[in-house]
ModelCIF file with pLDDT and N, C-alpha, C, O atoms, coordinates in Angstrom:
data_MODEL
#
_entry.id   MODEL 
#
_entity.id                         1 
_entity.type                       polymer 
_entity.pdbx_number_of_molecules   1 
#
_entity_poly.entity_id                      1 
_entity_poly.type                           'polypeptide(L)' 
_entity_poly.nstd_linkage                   no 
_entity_poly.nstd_monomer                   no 
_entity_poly.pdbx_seq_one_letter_code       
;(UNK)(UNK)(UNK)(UNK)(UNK)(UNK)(UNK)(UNK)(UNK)(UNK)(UNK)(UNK)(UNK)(UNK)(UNK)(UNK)
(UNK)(UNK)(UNK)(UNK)(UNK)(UNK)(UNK)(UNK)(UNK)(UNK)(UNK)(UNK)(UNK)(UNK)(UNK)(UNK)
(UNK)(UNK)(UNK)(UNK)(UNK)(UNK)(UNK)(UNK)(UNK)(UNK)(UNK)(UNK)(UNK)(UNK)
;
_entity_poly.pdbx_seq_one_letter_code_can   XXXXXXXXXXXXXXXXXXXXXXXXXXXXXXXXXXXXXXXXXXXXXX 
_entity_poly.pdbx_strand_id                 A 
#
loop_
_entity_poly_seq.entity_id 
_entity_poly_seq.num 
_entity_poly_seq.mon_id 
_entity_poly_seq.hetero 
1 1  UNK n 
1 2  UNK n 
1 3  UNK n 
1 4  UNK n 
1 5  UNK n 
1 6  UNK n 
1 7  UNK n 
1 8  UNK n 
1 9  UNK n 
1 10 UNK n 
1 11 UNK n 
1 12 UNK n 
1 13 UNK n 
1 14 UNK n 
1 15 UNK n 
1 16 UNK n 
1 17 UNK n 
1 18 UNK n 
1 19 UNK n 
1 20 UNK n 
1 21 UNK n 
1 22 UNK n 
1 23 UNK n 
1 24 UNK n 
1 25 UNK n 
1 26 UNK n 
1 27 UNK n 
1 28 UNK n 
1 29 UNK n 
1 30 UNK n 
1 31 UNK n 
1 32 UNK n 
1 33 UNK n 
1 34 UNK n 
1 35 UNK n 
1 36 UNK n 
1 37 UNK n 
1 38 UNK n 
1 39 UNK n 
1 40 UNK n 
1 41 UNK n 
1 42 UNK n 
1 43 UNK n 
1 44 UNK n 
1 45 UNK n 
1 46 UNK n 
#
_struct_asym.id          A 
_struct_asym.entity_id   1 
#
loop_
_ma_qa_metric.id 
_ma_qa_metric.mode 
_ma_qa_metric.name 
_ma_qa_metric.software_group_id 
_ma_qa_metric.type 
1 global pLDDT . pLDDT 
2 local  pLDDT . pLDDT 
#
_ma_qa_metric_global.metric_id      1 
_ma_qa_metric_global.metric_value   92.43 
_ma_qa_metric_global.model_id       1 
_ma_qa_metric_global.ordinal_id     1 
#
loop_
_ma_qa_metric_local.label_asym_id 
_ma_qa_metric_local.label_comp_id 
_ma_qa_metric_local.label_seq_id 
_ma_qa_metric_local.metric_id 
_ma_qa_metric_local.metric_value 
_ma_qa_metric_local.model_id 
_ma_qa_metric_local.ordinal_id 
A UNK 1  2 96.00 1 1  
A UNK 2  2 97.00 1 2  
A UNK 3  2 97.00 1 3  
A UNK 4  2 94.00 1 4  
A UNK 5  2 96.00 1 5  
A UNK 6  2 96.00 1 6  
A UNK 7  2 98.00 1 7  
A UNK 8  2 97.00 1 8  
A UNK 9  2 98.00 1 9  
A UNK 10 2 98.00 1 10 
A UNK 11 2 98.00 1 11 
A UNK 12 2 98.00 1 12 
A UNK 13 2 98.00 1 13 
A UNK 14 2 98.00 1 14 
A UNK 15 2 98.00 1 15 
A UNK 16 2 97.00 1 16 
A UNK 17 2 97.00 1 17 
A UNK 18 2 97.00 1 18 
A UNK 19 2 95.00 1 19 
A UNK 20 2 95.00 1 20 
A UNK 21 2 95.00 1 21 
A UNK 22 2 94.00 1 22 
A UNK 23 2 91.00 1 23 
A UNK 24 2 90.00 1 24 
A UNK 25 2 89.00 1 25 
A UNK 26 2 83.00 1 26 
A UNK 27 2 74.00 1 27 
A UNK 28 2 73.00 1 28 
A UNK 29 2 75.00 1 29 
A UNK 30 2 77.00 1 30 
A UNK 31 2 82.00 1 31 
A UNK 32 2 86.00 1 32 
A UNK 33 2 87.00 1 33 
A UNK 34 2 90.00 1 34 
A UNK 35 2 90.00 1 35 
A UNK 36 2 90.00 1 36 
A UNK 37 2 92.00 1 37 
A UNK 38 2 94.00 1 38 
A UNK 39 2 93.00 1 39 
A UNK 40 2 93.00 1 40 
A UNK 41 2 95.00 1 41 
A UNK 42 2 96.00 1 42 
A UNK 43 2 96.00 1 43 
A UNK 44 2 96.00 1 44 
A UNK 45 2 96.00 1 45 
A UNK 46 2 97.00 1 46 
#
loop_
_atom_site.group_PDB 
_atom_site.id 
_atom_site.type_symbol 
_atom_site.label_atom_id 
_atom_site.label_alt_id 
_atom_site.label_comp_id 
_atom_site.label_asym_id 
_atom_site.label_entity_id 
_atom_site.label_seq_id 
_atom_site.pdbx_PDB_ins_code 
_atom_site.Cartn_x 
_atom_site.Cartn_y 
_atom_site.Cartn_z 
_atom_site.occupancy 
_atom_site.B_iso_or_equiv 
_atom_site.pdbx_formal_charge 
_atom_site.auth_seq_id 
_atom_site.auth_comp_id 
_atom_site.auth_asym_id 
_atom_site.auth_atom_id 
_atom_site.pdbx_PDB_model_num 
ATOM 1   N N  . UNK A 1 1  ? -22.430 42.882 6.298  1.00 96.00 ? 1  UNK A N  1 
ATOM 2   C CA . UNK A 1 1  ? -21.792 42.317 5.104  1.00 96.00 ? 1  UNK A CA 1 
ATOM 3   C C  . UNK A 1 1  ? -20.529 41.567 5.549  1.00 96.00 ? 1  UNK A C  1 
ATOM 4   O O  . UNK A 1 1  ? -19.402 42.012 5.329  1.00 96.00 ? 1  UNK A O  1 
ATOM 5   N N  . UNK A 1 2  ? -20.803 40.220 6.289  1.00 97.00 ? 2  UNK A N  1 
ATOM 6   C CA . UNK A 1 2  ? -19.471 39.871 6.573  1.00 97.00 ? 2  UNK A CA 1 
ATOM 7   C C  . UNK A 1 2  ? -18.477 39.326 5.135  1.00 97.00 ? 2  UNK A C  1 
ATOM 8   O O  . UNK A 1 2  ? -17.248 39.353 5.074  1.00 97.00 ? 2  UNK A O  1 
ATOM 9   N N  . UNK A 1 3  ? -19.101 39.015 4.435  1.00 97.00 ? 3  UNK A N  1 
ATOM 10  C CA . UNK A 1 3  ? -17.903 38.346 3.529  1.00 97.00 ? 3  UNK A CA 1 
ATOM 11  C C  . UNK A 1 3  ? -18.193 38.864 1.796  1.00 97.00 ? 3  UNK A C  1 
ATOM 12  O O  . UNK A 1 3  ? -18.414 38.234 0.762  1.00 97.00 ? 3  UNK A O  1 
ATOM 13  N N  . UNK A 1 4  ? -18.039 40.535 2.174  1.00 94.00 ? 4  UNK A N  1 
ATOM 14  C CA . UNK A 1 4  ? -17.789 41.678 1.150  1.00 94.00 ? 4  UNK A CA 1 
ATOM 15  C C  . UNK A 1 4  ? -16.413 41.546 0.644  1.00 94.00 ? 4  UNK A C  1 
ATOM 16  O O  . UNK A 1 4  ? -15.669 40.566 0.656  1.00 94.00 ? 4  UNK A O  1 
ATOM 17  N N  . UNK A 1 5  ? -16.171 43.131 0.048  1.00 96.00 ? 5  UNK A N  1 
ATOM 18  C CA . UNK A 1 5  ? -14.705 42.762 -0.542 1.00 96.00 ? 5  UNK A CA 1 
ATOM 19  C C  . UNK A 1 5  ? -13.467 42.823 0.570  1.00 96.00 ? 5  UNK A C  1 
ATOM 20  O O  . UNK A 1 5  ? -12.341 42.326 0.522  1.00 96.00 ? 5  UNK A O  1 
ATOM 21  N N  . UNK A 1 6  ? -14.026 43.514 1.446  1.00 96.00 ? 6  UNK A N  1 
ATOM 22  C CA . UNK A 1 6  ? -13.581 43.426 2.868  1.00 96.00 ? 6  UNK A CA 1 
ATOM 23  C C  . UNK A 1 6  ? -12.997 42.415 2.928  1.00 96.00 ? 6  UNK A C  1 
ATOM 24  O O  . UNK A 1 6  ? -11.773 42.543 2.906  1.00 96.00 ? 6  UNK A O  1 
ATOM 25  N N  . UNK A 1 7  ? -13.452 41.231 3.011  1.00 98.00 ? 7  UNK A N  1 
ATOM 26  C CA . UNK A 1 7  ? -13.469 39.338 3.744  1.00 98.00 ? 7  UNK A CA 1 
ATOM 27  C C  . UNK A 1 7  ? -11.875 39.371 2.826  1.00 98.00 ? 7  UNK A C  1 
ATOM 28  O O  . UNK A 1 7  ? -10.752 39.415 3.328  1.00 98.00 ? 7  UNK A O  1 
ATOM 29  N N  . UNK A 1 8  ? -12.293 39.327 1.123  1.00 97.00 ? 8  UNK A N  1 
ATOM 30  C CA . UNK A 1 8  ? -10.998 39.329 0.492  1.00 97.00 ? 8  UNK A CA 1 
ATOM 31  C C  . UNK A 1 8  ? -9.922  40.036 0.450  1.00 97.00 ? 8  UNK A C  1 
ATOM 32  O O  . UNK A 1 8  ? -8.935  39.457 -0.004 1.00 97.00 ? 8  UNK A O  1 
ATOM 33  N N  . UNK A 1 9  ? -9.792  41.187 0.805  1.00 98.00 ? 9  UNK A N  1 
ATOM 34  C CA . UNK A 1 9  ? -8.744  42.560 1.203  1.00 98.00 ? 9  UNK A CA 1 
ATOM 35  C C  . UNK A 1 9  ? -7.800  41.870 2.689  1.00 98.00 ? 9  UNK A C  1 
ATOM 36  O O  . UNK A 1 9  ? -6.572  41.789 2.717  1.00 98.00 ? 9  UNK A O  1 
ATOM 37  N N  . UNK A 1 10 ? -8.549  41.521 3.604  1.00 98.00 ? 10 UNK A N  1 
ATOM 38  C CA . UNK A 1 10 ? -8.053  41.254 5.196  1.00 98.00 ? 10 UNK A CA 1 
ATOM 39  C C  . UNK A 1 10 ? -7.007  39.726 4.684  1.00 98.00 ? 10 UNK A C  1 
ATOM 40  O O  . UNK A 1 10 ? -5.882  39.472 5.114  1.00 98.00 ? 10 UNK A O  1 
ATOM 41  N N  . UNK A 1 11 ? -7.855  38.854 3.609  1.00 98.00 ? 11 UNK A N  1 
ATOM 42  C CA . UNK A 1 11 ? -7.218  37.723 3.616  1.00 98.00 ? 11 UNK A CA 1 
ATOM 43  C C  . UNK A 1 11 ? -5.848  37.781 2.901  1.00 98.00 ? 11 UNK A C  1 
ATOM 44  O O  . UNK A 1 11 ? -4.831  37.189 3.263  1.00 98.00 ? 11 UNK A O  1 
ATOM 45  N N  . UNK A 1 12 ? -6.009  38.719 1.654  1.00 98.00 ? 12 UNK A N  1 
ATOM 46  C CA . UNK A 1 12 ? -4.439  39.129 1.130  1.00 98.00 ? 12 UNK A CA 1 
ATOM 47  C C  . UNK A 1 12 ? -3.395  39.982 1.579  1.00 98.00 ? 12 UNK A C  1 
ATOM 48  O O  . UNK A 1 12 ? -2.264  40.217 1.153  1.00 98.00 ? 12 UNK A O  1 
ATOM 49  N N  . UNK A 1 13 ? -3.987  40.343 2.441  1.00 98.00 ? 13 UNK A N  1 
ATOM 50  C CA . UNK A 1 13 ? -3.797  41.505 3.462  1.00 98.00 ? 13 UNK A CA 1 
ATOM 51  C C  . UNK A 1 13 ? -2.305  40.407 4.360  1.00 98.00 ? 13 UNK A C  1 
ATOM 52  O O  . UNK A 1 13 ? -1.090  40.407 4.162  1.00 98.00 ? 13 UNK A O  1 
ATOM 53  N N  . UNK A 1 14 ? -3.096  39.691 5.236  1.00 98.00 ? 14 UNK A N  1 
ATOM 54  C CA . UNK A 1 14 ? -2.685  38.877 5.879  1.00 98.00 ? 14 UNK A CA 1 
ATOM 55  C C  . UNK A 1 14 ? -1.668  38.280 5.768  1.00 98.00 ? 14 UNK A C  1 
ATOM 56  O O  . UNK A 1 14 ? -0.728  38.151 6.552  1.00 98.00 ? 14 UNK A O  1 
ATOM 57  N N  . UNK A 1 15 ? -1.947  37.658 4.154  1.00 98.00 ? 15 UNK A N  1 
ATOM 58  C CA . UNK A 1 15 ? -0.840  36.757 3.643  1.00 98.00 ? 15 UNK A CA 1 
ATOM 59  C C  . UNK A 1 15 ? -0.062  37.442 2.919  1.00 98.00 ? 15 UNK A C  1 
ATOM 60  O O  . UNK A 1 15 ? 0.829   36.801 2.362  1.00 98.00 ? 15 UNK A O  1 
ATOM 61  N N  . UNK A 1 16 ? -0.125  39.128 2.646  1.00 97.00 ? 16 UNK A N  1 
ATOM 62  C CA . UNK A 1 16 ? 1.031   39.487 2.783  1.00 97.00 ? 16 UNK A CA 1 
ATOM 63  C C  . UNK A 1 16 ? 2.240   39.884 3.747  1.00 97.00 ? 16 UNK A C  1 
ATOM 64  O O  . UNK A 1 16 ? 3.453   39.695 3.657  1.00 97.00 ? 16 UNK A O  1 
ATOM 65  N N  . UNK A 1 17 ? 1.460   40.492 4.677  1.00 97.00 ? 17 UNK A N  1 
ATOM 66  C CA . UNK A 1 17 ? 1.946   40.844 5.827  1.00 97.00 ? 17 UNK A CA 1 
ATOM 67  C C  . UNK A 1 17 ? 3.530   39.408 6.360  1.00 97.00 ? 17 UNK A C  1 
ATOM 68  O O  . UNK A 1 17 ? 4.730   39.455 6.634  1.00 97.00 ? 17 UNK A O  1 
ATOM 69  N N  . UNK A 1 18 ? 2.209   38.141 6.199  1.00 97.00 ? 18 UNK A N  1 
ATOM 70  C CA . UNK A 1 18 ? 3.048   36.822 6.356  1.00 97.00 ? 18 UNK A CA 1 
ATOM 71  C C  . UNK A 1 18 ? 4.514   36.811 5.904  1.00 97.00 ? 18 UNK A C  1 
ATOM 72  O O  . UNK A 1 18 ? 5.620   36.644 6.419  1.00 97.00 ? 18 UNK A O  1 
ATOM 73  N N  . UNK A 1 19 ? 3.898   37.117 4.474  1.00 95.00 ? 19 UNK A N  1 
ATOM 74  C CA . UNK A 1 19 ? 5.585   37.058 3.135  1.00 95.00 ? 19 UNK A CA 1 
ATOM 75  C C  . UNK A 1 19 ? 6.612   38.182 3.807  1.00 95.00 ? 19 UNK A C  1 
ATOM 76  O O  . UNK A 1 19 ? 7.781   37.868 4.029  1.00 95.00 ? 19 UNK A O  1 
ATOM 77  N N  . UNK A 1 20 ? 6.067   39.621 4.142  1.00 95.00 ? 20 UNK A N  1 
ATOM 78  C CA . UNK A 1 20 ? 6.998   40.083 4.587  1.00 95.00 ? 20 UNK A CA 1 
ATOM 79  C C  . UNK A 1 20 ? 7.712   39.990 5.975  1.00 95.00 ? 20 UNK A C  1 
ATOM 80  O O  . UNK A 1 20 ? 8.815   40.394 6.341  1.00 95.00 ? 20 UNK A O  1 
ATOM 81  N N  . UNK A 1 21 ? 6.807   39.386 6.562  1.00 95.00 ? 21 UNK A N  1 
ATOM 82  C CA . UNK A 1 21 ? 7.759   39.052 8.309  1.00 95.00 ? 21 UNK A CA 1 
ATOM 83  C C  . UNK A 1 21 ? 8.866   37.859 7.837  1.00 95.00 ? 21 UNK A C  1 
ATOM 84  O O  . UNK A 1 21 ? 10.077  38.081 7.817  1.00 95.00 ? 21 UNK A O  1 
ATOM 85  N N  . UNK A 1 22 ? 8.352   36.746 7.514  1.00 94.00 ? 22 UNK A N  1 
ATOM 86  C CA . UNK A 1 22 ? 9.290   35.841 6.831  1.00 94.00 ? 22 UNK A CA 1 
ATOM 87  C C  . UNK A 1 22 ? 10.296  35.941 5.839  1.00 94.00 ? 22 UNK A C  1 
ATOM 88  O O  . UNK A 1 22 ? 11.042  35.046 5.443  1.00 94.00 ? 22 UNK A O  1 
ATOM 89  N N  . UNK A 1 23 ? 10.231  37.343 5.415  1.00 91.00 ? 23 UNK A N  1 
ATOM 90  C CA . UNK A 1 23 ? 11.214  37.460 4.343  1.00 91.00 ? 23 UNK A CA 1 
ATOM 91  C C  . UNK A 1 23 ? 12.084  38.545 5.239  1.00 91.00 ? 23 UNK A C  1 
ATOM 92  O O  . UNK A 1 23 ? 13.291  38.756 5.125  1.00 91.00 ? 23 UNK A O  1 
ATOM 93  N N  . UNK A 1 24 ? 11.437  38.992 5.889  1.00 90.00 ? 24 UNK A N  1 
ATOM 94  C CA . UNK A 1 24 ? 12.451  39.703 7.238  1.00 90.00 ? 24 UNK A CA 1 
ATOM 95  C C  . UNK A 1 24 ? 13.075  38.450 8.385  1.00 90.00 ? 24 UNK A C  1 
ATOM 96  O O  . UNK A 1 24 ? 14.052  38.949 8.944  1.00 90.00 ? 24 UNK A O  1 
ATOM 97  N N  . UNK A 1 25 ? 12.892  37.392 8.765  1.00 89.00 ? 25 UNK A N  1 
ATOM 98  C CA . UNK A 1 25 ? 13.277  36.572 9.807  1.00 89.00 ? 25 UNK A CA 1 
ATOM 99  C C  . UNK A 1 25 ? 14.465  36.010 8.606  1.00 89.00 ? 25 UNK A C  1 
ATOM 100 O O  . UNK A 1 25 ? 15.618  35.641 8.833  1.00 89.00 ? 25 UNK A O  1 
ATOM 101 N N  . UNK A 1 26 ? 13.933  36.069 7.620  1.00 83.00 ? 26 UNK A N  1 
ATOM 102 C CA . UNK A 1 26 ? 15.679  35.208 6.605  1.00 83.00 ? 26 UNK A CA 1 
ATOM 103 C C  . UNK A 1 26 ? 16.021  35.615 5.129  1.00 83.00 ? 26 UNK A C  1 
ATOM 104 O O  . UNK A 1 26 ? 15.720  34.928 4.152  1.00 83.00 ? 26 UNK A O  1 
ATOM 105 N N  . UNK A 1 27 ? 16.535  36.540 5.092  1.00 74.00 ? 27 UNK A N  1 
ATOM 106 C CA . UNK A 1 27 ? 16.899  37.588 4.057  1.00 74.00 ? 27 UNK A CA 1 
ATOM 107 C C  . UNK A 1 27 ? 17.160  36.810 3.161  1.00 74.00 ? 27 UNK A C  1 
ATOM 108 O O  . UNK A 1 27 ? 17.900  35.865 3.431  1.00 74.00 ? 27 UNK A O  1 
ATOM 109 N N  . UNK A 1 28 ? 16.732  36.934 2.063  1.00 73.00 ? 28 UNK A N  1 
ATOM 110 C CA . UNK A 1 28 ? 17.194  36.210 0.183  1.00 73.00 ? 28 UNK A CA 1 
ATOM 111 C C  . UNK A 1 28 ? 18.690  36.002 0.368  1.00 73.00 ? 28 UNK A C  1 
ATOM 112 O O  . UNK A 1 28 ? 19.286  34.939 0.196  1.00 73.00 ? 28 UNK A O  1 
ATOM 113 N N  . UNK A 1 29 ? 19.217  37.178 0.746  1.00 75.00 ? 29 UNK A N  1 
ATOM 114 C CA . UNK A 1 29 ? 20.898  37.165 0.836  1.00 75.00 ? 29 UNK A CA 1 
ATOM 115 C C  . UNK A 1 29 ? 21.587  35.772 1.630  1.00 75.00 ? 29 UNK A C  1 
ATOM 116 O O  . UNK A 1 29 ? 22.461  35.022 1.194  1.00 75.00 ? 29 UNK A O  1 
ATOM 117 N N  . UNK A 1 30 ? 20.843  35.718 2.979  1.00 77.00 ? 30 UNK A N  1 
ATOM 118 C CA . UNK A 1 30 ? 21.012  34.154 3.614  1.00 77.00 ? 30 UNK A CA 1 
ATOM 119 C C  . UNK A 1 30 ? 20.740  32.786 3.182  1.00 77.00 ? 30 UNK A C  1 
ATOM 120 O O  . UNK A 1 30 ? 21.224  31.691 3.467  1.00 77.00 ? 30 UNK A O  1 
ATOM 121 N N  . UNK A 1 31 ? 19.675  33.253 2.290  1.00 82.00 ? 31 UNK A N  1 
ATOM 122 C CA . UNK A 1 31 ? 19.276  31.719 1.935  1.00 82.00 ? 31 UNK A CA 1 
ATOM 123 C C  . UNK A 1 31 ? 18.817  31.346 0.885  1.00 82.00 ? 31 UNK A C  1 
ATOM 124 O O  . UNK A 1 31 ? 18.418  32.434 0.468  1.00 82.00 ? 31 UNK A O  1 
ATOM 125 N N  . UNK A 1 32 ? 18.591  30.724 0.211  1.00 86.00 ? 32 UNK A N  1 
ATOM 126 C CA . UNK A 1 32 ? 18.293  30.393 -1.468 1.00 86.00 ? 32 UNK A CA 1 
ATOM 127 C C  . UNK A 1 32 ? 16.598  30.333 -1.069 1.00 86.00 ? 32 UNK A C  1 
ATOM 128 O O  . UNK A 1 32 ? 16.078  30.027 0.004  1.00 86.00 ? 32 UNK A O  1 
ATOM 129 N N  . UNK A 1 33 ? 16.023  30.710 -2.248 1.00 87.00 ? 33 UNK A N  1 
ATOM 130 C CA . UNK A 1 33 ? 14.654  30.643 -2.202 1.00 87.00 ? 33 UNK A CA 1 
ATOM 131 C C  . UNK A 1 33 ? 13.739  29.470 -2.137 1.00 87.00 ? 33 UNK A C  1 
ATOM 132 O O  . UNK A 1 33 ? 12.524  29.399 -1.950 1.00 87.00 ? 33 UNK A O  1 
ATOM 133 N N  . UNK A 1 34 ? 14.583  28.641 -2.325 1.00 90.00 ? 34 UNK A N  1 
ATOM 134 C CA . UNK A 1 34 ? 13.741  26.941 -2.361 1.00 90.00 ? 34 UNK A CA 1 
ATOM 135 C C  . UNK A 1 34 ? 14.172  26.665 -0.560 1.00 90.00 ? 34 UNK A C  1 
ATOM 136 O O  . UNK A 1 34 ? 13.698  25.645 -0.060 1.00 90.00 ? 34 UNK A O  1 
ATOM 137 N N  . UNK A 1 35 ? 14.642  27.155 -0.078 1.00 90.00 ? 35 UNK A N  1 
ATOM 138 C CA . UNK A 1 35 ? 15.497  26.498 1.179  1.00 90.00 ? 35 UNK A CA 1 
ATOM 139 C C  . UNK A 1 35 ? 14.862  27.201 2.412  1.00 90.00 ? 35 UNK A C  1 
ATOM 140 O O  . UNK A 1 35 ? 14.857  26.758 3.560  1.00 90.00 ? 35 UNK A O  1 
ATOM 141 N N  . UNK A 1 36 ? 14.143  28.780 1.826  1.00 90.00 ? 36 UNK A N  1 
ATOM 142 C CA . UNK A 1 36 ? 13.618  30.110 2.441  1.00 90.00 ? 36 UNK A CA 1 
ATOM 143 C C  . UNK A 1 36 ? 11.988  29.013 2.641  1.00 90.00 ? 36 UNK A C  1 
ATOM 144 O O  . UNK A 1 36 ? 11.486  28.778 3.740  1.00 90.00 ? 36 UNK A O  1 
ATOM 145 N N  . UNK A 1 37 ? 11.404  28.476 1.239  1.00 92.00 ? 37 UNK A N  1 
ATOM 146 C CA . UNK A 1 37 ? 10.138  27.859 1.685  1.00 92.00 ? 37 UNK A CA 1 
ATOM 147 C C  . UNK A 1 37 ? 10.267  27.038 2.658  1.00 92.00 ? 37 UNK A C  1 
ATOM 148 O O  . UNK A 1 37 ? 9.646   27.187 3.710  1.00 92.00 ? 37 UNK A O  1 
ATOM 149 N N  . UNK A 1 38 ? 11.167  25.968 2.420  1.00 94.00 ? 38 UNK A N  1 
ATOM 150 C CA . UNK A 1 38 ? 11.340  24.653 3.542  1.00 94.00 ? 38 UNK A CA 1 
ATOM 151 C C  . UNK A 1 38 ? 11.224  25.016 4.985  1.00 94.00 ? 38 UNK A C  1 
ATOM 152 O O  . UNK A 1 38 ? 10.458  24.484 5.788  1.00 94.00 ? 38 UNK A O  1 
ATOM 153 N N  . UNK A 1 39 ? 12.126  26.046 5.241  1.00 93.00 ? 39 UNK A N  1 
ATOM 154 C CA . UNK A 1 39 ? 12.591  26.864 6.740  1.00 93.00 ? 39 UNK A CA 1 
ATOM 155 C C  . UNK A 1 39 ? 10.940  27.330 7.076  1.00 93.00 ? 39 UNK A C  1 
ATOM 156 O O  . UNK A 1 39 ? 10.511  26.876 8.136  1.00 93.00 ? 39 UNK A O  1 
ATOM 157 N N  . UNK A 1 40 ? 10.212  27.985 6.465  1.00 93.00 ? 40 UNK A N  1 
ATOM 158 C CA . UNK A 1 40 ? 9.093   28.575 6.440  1.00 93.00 ? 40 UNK A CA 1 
ATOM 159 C C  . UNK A 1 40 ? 7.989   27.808 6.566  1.00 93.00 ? 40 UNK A C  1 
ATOM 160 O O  . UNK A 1 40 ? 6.948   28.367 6.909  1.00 93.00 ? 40 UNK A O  1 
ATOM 161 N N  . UNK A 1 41 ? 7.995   26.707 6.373  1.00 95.00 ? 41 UNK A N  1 
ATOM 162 C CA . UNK A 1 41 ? 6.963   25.334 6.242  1.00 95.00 ? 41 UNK A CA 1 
ATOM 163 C C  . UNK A 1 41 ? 7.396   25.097 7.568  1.00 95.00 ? 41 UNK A C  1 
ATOM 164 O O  . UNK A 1 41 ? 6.869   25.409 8.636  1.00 95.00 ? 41 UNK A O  1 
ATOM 165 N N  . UNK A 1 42 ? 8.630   24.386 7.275  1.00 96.00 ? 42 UNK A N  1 
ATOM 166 C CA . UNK A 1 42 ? 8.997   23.950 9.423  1.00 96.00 ? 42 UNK A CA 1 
ATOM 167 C C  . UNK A 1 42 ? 8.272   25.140 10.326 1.00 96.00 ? 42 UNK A C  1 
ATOM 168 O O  . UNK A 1 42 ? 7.528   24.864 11.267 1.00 96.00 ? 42 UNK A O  1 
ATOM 169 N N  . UNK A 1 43 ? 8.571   26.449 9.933  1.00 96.00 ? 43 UNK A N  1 
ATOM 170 C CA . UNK A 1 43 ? 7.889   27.180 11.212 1.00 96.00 ? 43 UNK A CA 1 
ATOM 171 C C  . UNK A 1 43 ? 6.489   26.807 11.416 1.00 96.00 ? 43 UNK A C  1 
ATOM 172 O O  . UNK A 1 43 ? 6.026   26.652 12.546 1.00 96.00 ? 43 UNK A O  1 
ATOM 173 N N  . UNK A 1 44 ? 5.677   26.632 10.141 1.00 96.00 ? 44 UNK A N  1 
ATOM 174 C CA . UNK A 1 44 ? 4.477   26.305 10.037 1.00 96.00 ? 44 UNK A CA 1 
ATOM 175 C C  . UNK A 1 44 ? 4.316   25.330 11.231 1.00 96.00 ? 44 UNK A C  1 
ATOM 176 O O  . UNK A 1 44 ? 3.718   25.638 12.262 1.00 96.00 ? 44 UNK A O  1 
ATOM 177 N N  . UNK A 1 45 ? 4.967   23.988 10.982 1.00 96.00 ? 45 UNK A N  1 
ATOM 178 C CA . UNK A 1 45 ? 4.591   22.866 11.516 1.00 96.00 ? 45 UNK A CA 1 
ATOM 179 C C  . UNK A 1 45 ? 4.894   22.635 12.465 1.00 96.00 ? 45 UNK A C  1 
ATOM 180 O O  . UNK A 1 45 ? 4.647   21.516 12.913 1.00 96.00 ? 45 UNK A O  1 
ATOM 181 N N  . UNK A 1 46 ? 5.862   23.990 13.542 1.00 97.00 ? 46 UNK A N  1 
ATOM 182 C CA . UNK A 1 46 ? 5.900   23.885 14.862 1.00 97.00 ? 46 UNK A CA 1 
ATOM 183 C C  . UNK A 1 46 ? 4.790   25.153 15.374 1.00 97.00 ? 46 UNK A C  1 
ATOM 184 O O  . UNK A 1 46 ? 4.580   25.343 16.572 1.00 97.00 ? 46 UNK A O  1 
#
């Protein structure tokens, strides 16, 4: 059963995991939340 509820669990899974490393590398307190995406996109695109 590759793409059970499994497939969908690992993928939100993931992209939470994401939100919280990134929200650990630049704390709300440091940075405004529109400014937290931008910073977060650049990491993307390097």
């Amino acid at each position: 059963i590759p793409f059970g509820a499994e497939f969908d669990s690992i993928v939100k899974q993931r992209q939470s995991e994401a939100d919280e490393f990134y929200d650990a590398v630049t704390p709300s307190e440091q940075l405004a939340t529109e400014m937290r995406k931008i910073q977060r996109q650049a990491f993307a695109g390097m």
